[in-house]
N, C-alpha and C. Protein backbone atom coordinates (compact mmCIF):
# COMPACT_ATOMS: atom_id res chain seq x y z
N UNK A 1 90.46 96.63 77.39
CA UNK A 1 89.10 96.29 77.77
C UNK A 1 89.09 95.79 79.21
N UNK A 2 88.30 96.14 80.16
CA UNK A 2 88.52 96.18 81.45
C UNK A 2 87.66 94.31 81.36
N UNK A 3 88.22 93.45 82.47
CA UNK A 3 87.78 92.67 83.04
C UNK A 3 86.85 92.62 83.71
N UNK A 4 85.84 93.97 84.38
CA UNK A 4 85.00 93.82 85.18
C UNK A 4 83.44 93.53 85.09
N UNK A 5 83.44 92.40 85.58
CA UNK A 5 81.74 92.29 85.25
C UNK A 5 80.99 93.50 86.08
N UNK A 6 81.41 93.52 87.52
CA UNK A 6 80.75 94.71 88.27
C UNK A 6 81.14 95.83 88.72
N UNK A 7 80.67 96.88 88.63
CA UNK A 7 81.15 98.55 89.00
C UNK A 7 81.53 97.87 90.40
N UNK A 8 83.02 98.42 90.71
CA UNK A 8 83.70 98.19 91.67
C UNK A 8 83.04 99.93 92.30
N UNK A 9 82.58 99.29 93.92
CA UNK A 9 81.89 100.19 94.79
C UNK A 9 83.05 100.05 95.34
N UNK A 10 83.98 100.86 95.85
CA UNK A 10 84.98 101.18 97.11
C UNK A 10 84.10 101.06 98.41
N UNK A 11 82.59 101.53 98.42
CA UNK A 11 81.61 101.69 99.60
C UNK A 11 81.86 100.72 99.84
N UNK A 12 80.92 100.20 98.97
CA UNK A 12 80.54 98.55 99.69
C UNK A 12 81.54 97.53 99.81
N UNK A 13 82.80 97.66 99.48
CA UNK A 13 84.18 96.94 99.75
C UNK A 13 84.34 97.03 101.05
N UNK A 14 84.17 98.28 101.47
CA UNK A 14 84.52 98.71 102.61
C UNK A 14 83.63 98.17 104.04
N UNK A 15 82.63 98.09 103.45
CA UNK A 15 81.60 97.57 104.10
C UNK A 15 81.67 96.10 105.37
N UNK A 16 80.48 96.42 106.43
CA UNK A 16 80.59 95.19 107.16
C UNK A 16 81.85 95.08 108.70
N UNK A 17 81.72 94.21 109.01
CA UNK A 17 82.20 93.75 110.01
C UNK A 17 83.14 92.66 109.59
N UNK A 18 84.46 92.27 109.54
CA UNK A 18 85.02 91.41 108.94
C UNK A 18 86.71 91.34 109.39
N UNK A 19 87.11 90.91 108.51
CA UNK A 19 88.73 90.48 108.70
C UNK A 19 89.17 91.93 108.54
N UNK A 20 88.52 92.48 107.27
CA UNK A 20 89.08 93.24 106.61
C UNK A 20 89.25 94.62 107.64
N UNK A 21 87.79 95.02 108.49
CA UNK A 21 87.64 95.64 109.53
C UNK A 21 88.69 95.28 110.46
N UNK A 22 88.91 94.50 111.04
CA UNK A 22 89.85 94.49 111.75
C UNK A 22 91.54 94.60 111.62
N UNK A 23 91.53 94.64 110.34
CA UNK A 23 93.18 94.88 110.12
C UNK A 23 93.44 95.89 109.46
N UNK A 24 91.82 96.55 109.41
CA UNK A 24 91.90 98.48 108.42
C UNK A 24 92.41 97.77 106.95
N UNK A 25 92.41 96.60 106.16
CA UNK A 25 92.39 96.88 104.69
C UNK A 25 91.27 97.54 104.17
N UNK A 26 92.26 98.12 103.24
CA UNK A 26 91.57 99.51 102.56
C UNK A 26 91.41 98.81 100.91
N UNK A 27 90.42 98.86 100.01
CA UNK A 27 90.36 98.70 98.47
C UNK A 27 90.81 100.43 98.00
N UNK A 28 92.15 100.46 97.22
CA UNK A 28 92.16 102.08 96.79
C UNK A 28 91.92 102.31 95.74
N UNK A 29 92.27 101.45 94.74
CA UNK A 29 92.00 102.13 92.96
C UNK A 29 92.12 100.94 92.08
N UNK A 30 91.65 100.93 91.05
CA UNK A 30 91.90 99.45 89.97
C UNK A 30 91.23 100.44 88.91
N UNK A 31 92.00 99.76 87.88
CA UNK A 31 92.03 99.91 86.31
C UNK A 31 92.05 99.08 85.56
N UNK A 32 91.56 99.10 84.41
CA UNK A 32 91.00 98.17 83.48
C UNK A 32 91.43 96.52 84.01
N UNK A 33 92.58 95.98 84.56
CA UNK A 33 92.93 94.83 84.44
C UNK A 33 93.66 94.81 86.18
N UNK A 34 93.05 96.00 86.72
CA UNK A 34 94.09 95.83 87.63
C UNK A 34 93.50 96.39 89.59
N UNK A 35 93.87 95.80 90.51
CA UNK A 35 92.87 96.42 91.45
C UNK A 35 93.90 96.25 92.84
N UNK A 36 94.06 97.26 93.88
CA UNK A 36 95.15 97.84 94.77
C UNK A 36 94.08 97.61 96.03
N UNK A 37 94.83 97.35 96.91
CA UNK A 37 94.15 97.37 98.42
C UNK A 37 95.19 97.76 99.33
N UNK A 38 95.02 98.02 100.44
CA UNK A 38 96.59 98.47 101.48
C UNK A 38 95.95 97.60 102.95
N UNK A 39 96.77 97.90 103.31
CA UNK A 39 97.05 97.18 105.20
C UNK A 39 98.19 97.81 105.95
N UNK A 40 97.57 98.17 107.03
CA UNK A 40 98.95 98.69 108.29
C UNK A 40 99.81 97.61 108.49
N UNK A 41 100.92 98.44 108.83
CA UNK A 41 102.26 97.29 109.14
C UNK A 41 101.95 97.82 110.62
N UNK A 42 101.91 97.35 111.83
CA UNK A 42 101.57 97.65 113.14
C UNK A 42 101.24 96.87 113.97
N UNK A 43 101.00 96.80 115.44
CA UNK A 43 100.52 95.69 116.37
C UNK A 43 99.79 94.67 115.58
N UNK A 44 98.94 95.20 115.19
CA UNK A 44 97.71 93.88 114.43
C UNK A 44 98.41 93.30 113.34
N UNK A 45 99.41 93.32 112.82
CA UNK A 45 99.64 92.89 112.00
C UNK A 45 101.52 92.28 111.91
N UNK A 46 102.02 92.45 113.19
CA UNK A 46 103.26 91.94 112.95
C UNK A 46 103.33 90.88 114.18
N UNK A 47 104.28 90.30 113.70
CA UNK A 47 104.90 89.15 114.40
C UNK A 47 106.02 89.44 115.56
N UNK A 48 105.95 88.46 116.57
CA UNK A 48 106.64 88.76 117.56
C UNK A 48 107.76 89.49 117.54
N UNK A 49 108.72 89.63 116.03
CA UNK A 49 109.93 90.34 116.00
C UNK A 49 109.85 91.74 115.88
N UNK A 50 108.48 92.29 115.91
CA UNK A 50 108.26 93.71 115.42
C UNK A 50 108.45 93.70 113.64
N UNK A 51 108.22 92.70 112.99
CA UNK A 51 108.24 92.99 111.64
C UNK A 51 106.39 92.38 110.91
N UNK A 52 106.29 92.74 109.98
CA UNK A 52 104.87 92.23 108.84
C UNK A 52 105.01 90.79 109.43
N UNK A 53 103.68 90.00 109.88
CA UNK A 53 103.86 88.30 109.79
C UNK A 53 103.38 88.31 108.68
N UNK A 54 103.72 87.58 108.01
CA UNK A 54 103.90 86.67 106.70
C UNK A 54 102.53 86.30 106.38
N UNK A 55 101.64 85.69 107.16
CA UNK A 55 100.03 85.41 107.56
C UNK A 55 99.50 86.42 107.35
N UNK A 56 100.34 87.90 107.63
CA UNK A 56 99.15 88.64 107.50
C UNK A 56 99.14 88.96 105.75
N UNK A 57 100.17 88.67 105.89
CA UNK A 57 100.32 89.48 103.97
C UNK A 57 99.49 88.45 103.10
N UNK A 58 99.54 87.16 103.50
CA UNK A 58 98.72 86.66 102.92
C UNK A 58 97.04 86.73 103.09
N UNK A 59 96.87 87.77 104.22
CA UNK A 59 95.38 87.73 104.18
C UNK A 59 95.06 88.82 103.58
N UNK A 60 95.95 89.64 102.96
CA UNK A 60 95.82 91.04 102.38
C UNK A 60 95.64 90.12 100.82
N UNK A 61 96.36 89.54 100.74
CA UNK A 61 96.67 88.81 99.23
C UNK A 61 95.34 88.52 98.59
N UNK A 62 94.87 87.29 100.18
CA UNK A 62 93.87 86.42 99.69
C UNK A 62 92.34 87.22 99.83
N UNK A 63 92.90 88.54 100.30
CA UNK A 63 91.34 89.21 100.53
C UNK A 63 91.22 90.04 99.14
N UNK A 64 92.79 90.57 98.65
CA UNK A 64 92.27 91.56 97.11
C UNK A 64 91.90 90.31 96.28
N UNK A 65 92.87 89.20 95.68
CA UNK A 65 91.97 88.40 95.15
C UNK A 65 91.16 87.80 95.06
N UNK A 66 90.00 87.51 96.17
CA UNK A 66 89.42 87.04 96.12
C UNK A 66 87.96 88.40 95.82
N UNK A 67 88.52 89.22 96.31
CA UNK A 67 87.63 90.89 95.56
C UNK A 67 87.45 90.12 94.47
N UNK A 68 88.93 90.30 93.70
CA UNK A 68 88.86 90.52 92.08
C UNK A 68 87.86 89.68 91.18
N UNK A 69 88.49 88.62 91.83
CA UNK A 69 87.27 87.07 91.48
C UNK A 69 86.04 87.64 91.31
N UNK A 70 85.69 87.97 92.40
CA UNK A 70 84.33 88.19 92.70
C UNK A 70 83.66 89.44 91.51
N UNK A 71 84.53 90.31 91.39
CA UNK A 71 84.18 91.40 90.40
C UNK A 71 84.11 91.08 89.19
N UNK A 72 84.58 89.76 88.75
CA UNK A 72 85.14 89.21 87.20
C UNK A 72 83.84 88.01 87.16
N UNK A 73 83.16 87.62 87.63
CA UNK A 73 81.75 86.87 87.78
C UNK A 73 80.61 87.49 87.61
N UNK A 74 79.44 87.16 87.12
CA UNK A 74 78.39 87.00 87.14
C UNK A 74 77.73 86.61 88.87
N UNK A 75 77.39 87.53 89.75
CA UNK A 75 76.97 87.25 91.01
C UNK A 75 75.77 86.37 91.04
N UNK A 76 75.09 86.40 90.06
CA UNK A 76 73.88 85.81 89.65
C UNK A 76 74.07 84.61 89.49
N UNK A 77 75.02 83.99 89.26
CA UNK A 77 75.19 82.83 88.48
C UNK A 77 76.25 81.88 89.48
N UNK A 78 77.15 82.71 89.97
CA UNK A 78 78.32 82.11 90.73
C UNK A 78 79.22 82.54 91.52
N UNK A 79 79.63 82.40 92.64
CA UNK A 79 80.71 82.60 93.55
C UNK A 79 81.55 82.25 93.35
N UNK A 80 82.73 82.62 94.17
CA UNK A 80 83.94 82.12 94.04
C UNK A 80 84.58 81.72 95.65
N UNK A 81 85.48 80.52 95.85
CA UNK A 81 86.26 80.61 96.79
C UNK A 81 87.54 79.78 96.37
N UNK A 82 88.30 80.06 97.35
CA UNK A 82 90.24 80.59 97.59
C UNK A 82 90.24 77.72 97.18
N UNK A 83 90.97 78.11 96.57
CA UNK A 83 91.51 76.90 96.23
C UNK A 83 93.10 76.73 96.61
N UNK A 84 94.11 77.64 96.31
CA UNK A 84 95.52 77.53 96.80
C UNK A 84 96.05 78.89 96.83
N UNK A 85 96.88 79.27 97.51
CA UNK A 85 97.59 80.42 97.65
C UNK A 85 99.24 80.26 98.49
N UNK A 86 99.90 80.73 97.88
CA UNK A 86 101.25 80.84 98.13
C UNK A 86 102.47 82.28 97.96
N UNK A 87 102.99 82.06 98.91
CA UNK A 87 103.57 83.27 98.69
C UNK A 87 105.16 83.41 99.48
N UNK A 88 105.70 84.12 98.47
CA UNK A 88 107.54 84.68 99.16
C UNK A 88 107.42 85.90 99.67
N UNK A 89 107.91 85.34 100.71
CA UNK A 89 107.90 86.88 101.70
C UNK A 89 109.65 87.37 101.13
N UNK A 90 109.58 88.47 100.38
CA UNK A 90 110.93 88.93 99.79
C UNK A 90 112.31 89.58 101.00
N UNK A 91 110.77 90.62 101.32
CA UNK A 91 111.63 91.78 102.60
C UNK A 91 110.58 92.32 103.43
N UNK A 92 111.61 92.33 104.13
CA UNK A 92 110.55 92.69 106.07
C UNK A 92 110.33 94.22 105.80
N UNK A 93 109.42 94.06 107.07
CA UNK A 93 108.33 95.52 106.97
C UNK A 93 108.64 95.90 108.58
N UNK A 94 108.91 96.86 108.42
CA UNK A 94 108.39 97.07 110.18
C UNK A 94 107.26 97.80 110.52
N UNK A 95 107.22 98.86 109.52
CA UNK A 95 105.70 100.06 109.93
C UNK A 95 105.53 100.44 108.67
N UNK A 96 104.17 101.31 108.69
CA UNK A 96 103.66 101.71 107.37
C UNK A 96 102.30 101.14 107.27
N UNK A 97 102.71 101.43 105.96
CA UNK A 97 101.56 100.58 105.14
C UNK A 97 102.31 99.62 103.99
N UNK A 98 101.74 98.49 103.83
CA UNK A 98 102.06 97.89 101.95
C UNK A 98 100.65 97.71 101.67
N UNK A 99 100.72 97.92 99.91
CA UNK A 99 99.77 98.67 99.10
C UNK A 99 100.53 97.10 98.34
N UNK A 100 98.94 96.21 98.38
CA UNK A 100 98.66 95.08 97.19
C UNK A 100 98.13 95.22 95.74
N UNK A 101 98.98 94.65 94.98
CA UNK A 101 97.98 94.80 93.37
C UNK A 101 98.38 93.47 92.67
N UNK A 102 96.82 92.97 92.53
CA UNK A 102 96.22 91.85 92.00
C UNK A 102 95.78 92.25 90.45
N UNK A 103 96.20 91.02 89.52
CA UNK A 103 96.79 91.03 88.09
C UNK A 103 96.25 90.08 87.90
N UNK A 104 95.41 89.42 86.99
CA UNK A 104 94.55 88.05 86.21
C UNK A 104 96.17 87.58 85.69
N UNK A 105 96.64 86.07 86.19
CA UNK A 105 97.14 85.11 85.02
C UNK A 105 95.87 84.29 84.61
N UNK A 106 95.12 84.18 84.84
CA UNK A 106 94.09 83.57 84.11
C UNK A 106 92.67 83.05 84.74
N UNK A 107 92.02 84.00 83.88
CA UNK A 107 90.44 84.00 83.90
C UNK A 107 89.34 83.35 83.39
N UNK A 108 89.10 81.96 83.47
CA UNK A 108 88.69 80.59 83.18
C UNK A 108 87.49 80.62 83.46
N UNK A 109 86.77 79.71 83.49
CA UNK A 109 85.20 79.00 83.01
C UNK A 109 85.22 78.89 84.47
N UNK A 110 86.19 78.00 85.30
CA UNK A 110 86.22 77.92 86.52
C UNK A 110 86.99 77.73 87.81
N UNK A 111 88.29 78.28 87.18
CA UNK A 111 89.14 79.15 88.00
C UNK A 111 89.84 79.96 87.36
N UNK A 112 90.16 81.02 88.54
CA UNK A 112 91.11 82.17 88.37
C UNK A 112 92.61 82.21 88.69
N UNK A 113 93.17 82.65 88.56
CA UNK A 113 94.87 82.21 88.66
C UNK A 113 94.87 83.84 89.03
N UNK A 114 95.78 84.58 89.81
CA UNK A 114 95.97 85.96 90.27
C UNK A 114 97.19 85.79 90.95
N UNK A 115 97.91 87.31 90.19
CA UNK A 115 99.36 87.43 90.63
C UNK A 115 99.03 88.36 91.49
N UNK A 116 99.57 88.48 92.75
CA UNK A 116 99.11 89.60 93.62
C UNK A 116 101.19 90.16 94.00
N UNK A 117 101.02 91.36 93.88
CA UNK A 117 102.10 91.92 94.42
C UNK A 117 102.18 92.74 96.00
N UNK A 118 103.16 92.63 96.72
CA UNK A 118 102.65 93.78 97.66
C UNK A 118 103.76 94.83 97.64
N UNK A 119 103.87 95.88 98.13
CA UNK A 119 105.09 97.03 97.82
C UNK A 119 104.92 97.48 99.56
N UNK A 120 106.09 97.87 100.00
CA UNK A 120 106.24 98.90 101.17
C UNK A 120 106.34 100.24 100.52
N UNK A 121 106.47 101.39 101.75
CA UNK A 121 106.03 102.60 101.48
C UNK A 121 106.85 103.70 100.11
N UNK A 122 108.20 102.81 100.05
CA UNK A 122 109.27 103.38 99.37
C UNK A 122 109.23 102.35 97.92
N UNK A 123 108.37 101.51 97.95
CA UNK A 123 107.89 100.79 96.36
C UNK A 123 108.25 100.04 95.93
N UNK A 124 109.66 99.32 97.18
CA UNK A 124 109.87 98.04 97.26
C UNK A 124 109.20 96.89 97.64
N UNK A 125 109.41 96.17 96.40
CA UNK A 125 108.23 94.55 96.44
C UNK A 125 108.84 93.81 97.62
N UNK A 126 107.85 93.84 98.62
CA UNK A 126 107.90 92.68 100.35
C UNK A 126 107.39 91.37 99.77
N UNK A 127 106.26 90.61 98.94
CA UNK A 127 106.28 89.74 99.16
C UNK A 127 104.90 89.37 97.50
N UNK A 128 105.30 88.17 96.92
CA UNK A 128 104.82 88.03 95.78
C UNK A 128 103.95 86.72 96.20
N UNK A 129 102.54 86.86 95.67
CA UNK A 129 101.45 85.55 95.96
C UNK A 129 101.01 85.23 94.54
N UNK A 130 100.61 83.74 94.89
CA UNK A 130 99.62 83.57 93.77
C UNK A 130 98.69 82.93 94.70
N UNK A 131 97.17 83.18 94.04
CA UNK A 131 96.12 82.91 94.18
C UNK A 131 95.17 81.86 93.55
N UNK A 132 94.58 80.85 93.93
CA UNK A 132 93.92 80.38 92.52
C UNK A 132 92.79 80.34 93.32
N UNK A 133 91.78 80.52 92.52
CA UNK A 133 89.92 80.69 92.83
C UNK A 133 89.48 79.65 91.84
N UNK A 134 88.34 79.25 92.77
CA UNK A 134 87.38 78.13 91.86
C UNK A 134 86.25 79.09 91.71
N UNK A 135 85.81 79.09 90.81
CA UNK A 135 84.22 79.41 90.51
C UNK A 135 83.41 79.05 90.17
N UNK A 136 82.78 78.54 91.28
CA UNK A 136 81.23 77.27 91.22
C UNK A 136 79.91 77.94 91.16
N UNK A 137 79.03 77.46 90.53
CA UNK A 137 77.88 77.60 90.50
C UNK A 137 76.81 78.12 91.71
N UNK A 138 76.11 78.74 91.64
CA UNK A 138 75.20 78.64 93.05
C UNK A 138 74.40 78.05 92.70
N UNK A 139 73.75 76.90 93.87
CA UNK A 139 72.76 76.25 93.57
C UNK A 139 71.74 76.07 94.00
């Protein structure tokens, strides 16, 4: 049984002027429990050594989960924003792309817990996050 309160639009993911615009993350596919985004490994996104900065993977992290959040709510009723996030950077990247996928550990009254993975081009895991989301009321 899929988790989603809302038809995930790839459009409107895509949409806007944002972080996401500027570092080309892409939303690519999600299934019942499960939802993928990507990011260039490249100038915009690496650190002085020519490898992935670590910062950026976490903004890939904190941008699919905080999607997911958002898709697993009632928009009507409540938002969500980023409460803690952490993450092991496993193995360096130099170019490419890594392709994120965000996983519910737990989907609460009023927070979310999200395992986010990221993979380089050959499907080795670079760097493992967790996410936690509050989800407050609008008022």
């Amino acid at each position: 049984m899929a988790i989603w309160k809302q038809k995930i639009d790839f459009d409107f993911l895509h949409g806007g002027e944002n972080i996401n615009t500027l570092l080309d993350i892409r939303f690519e596919d999600s299934g019942d429990d499960w939802i993928t985004a990507s990011m260039p490994v490249d100038q915009r996104t690496h650190q002085p050594y020519g490898i992935l900065h670590g910062g950026a993977s976490v903004v890939l992290a904190e941008t699919l989960g905080s999607t997911a959040s958002y898709l697993c709510i009632d928009k009507e009723q409540f938002y969500c924003v980023g409460l803690e996030v952490n993450a092991n950077h496993i193995k360096a990247v130099r170019n490419g792309r890594v392709t994120a996928t965000a996983r519910p550990i737990h989907l609460g009254r009023t927070t979310h817990v999200w395992d986010i993975r990221l993979h380089n081009e050959a499907g080795e895991m670079t760097c493992i996050c967790r996410l936690t989301m509050a989800v407050v009321p609008l008022k």
